[in-house]
C-alpha atoms as a PDB file:
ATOM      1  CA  UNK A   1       0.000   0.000   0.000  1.00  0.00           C
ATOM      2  CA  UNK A   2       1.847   3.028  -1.061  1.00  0.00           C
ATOM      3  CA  UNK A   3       2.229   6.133   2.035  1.00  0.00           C
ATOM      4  CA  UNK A   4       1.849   8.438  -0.502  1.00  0.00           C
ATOM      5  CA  UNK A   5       1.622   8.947  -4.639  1.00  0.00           C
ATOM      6  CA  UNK A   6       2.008  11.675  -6.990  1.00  0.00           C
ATOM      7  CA  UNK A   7       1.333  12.680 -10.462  1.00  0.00           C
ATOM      8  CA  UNK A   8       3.153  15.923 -11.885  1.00  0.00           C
ATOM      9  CA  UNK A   9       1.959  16.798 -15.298  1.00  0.00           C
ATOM     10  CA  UNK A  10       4.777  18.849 -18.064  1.00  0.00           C
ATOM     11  CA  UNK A  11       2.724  20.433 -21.187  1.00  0.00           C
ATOM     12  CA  UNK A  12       4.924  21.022 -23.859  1.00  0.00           C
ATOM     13  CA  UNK A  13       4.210  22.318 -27.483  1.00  0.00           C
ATOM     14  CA  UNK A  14       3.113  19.442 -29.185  1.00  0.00           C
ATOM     15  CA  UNK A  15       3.234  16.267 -26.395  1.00  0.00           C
ATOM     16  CA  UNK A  16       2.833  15.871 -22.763  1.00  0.00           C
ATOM     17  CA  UNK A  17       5.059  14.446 -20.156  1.00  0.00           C
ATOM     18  CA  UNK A  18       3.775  12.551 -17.055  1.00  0.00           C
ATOM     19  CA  UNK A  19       5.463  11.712 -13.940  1.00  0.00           C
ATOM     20  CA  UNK A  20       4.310   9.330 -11.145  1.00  0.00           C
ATOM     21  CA  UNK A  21       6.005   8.699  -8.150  1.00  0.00           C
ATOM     22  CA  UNK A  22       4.481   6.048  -5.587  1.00  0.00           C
ATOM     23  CA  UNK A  23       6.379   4.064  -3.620  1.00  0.00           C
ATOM     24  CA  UNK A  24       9.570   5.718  -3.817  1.00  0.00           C
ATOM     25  CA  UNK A  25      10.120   5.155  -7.425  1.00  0.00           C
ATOM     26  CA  UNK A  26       8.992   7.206 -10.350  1.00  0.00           C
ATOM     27  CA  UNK A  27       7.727   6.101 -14.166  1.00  0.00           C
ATOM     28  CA  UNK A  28       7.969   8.914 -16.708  1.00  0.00           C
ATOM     29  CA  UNK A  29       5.518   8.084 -19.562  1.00  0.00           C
ATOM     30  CA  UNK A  30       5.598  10.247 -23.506  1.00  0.00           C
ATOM     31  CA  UNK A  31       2.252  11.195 -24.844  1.00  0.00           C
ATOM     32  CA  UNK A  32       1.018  13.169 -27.474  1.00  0.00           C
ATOM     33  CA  UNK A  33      -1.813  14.118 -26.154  1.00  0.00           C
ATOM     34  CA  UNK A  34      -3.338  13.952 -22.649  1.00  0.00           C
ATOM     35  CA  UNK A  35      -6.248  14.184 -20.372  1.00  0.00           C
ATOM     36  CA  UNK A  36      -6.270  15.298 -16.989  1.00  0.00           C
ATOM     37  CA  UNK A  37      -9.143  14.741 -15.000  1.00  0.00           C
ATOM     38  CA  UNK A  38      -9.942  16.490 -11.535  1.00  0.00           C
ATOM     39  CA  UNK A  39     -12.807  15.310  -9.852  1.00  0.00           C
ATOM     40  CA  UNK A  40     -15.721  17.439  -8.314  1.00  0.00           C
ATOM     41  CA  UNK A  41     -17.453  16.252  -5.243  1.00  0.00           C
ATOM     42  CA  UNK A  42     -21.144  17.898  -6.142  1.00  0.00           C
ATOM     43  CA  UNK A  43     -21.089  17.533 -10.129  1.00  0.00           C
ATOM     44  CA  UNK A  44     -24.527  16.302 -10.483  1.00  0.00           C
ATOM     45  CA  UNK A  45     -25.897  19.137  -7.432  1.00  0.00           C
ATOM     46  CA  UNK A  46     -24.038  21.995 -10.254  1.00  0.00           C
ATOM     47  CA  UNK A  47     -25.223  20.119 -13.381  1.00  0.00           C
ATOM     48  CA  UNK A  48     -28.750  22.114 -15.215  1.00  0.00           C
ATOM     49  CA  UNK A  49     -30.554  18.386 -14.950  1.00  0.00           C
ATOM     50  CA  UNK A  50     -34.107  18.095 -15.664  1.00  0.00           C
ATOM     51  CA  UNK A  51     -36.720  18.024 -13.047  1.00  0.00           C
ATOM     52  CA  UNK A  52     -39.915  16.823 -12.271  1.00  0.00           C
ATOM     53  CA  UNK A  53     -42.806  18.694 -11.436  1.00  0.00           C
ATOM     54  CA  UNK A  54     -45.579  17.701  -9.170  1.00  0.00           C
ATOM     55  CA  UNK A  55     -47.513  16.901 -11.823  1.00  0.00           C
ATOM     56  CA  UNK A  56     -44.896  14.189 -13.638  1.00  0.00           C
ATOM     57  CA  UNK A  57     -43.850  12.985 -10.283  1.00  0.00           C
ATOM     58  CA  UNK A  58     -47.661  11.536  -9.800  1.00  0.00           C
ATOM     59  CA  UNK A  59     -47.969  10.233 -13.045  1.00  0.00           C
ATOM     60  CA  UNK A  60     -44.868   8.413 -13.006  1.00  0.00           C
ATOM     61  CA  UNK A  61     -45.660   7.081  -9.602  1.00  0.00           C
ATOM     62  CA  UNK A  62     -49.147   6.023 -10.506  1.00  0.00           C
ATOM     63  CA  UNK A  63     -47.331   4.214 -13.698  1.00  0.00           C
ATOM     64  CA  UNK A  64     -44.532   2.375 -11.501  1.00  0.00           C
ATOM     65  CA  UNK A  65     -47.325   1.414  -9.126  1.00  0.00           C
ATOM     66  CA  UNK A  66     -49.502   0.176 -11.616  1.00  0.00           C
ATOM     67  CA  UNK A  67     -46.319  -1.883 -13.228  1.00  0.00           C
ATOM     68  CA  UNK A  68     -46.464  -4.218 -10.057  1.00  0.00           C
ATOM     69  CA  UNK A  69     -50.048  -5.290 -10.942  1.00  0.00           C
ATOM     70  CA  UNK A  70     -50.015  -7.875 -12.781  1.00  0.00           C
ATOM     71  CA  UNK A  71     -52.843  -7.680 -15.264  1.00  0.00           C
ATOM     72  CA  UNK A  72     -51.389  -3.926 -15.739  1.00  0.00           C
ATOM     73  CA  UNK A  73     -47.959  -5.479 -16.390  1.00  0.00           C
ATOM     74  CA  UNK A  74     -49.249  -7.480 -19.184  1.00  0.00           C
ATOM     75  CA  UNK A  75     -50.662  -4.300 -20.674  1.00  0.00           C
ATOM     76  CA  UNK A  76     -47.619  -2.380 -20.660  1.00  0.00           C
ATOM     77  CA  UNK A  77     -45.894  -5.502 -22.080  1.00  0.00           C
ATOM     78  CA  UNK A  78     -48.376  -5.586 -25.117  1.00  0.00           C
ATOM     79  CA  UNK A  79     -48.260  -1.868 -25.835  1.00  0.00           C
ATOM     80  CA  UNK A  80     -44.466  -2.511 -25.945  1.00  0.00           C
ATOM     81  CA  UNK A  81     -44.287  -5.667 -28.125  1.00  0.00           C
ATOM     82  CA  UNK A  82     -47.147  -3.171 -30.500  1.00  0.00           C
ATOM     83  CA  UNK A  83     -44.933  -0.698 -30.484  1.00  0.00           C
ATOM     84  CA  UNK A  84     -41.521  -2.634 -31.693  1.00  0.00           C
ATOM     85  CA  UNK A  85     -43.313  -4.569 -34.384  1.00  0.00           C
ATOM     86  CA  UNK A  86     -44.165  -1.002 -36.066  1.00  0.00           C
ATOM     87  CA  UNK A  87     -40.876  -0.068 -35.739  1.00  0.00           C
ATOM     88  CA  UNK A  88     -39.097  -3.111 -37.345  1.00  0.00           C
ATOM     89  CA  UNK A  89     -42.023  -3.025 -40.184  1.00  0.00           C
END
């Protein structure tokens, strides 16, 4: 299990030089291009998603709900199988 590891990054004009150090040794590694990726704790809380309003939220409930009744399950599943044989036609 290494104490501690570290990644140092060099951009140069046309390629991209990586260091890693972890364990007391170090790899350099050549690229021509590179990617560095930061995370962010809260990405979805910052991202515009869609919401649902009150409205949605019931209908999609009453949906699910219905789903678990069986004779309401074989419904949906024939409005599906309806729906892919127009598509492949």
């Amino acid at each position: 299990m290494p104490t501690s590891a570290a990644i140092w990054v060099e951009w140069h004009g046309d390629a991209v030089r990586w260091r890693t150090a972890a364990h007391d040794a170090e790899t350099w590694m050549h690229a021509t291009a590179g990617l560095l990726h930061e995370p962010c704790g809260r990405l979805y809380a910052m991202l515009p998603l869609a919401r649902y309003d009150s409205r949605a939220r019931r209908y999609w409930g009453a949906v699910l709900w219905a789903a678990r009744w069986p004779p309401a399950r074989g419904l949906f599943g024939w409005l599906a199988r309806r729906h892919r044989s127009n598509d492949t036609a």
